[in-house]
Protein backbone atom coordinates (compact mmCIF):
# COMPACT_ATOMS: atom_id res chain seq x y z
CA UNK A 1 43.08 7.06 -23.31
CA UNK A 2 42.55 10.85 -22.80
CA UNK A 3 43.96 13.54 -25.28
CA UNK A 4 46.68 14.96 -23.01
CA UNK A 5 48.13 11.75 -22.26
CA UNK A 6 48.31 11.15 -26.05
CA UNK A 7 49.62 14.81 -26.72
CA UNK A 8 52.10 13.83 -23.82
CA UNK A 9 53.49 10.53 -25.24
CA UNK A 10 53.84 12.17 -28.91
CA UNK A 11 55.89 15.19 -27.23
CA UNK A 12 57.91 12.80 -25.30
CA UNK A 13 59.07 10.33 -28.13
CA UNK A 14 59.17 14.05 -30.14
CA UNK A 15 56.64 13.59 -33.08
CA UNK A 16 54.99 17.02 -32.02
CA UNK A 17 56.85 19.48 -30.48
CA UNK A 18 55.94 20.42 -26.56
CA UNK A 19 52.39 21.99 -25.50
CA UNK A 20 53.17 25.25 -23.62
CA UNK A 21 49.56 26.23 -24.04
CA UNK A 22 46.63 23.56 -23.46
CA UNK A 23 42.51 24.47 -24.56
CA UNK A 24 39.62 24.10 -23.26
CA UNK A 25 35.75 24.33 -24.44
CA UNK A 26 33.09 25.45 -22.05
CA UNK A 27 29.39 27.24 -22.54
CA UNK A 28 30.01 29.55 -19.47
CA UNK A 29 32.09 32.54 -18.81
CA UNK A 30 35.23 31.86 -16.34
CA UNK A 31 35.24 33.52 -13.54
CA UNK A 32 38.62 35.57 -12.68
CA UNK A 33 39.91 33.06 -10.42
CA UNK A 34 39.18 30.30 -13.55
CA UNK A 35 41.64 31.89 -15.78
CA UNK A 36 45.32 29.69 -15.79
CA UNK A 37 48.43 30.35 -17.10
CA UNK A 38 48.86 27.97 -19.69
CA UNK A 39 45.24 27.57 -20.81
CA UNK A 40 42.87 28.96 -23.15
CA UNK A 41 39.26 28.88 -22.41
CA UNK A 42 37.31 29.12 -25.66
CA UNK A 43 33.55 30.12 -24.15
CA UNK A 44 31.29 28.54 -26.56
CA UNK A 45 27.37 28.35 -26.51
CA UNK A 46 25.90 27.34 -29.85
CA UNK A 47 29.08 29.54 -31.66
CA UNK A 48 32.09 31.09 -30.47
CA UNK A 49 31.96 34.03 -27.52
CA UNK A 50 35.22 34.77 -26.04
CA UNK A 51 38.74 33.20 -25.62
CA UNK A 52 40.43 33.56 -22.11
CA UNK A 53 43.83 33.47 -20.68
CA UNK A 54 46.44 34.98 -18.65
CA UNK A 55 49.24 36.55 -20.29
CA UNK A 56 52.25 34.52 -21.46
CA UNK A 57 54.17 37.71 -20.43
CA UNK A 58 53.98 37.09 -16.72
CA UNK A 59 52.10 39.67 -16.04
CA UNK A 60 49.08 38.34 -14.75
CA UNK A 61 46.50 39.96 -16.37
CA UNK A 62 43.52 38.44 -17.49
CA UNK A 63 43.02 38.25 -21.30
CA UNK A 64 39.39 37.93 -22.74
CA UNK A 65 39.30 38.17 -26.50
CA UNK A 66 35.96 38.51 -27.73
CA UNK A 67 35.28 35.76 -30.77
CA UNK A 68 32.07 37.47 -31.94
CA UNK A 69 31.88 37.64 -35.85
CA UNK A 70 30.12 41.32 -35.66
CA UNK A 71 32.56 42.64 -33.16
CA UNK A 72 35.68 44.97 -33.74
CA UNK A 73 38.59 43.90 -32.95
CA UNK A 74 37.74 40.29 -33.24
CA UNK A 75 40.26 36.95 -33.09
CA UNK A 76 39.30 33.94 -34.11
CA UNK A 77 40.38 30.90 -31.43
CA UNK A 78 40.81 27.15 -32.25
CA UNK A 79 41.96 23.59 -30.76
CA UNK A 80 43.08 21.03 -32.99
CA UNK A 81 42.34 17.29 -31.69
CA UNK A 82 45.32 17.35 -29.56
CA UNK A 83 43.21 20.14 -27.40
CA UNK A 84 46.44 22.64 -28.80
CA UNK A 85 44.61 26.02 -29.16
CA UNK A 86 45.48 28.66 -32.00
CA UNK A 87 44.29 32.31 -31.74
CA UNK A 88 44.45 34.92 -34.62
CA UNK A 89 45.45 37.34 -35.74
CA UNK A 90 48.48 37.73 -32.91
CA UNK A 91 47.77 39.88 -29.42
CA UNK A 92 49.20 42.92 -28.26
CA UNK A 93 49.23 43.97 -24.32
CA UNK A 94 49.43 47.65 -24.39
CA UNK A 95 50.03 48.00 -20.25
CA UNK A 96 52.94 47.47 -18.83
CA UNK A 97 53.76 43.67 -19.88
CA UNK A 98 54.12 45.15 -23.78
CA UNK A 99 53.73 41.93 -24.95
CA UNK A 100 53.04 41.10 -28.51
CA UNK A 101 52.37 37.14 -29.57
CA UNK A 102 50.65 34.32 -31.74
CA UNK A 103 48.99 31.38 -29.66
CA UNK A 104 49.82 28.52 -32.40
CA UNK A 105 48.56 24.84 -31.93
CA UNK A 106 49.76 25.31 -28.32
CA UNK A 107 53.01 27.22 -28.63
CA UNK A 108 53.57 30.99 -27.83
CA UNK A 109 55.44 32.70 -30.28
CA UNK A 110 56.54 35.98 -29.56
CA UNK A 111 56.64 38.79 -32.07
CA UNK A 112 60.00 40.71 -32.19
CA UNK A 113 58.57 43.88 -30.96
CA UNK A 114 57.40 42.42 -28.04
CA UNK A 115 61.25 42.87 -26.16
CA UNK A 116 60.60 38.70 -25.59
CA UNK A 117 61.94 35.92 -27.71
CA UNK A 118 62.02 32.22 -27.34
């Protein structure tokens, strides 16, 4: 069995609640056009690099949050077993989009600033 098709079954008979964010773990860099909505690239060789997704805002921009411990500003970014990815502290798009959010074990949660609420 693969861990989205468990995540899947425990969302459908509602143990967890629904994924709207999925990770993934890789020792390269994505490219531009290997950045999806609804997926958070955590770029890890040996420790943690950068985190990478397209905003949850619609947008379309490209977000790469650099993970590097001696590096300001800095997030930390995580997947439980489920492959649910957590980033922290929240992100804030200052262009256009204006978003402001926490990715938590897969599930954006917008910030009340950010004009967006669900």
């Amino acid at each position: 069995m693969t861990v989205g098709w468990i995540r899947k079954c425990l969302e459908f008979v509602r143990l967890i609640p629904s994924t709207e964010v999925t990770g993934k773990i890789t020792p390269r860099h994505p490219a531009s056009d290997q950045i999806f909505y609804g997926e958070v690239t955590i770029v890890r060789d040996q420790v943690d690099k950068w985190a990478c997704f397209r905003c949850p805002g619609g947008c379309g921009e490209a977000i790469k949050l650099s993970l590097n411990r001696n590096r300001r500003p800095r997030w930390t970014a995580t997947c439980d077993w489920l492959m649910r990815p957590t980033v922290s502290p929240s992100v804030r798009q200052l262009n256009e989009c204006k978003c402001h959010f926490w990715i938590r074990r897969g599930r954006v949660d917008w910030c009340a600033d950010s004009g967006r609420r669900s």
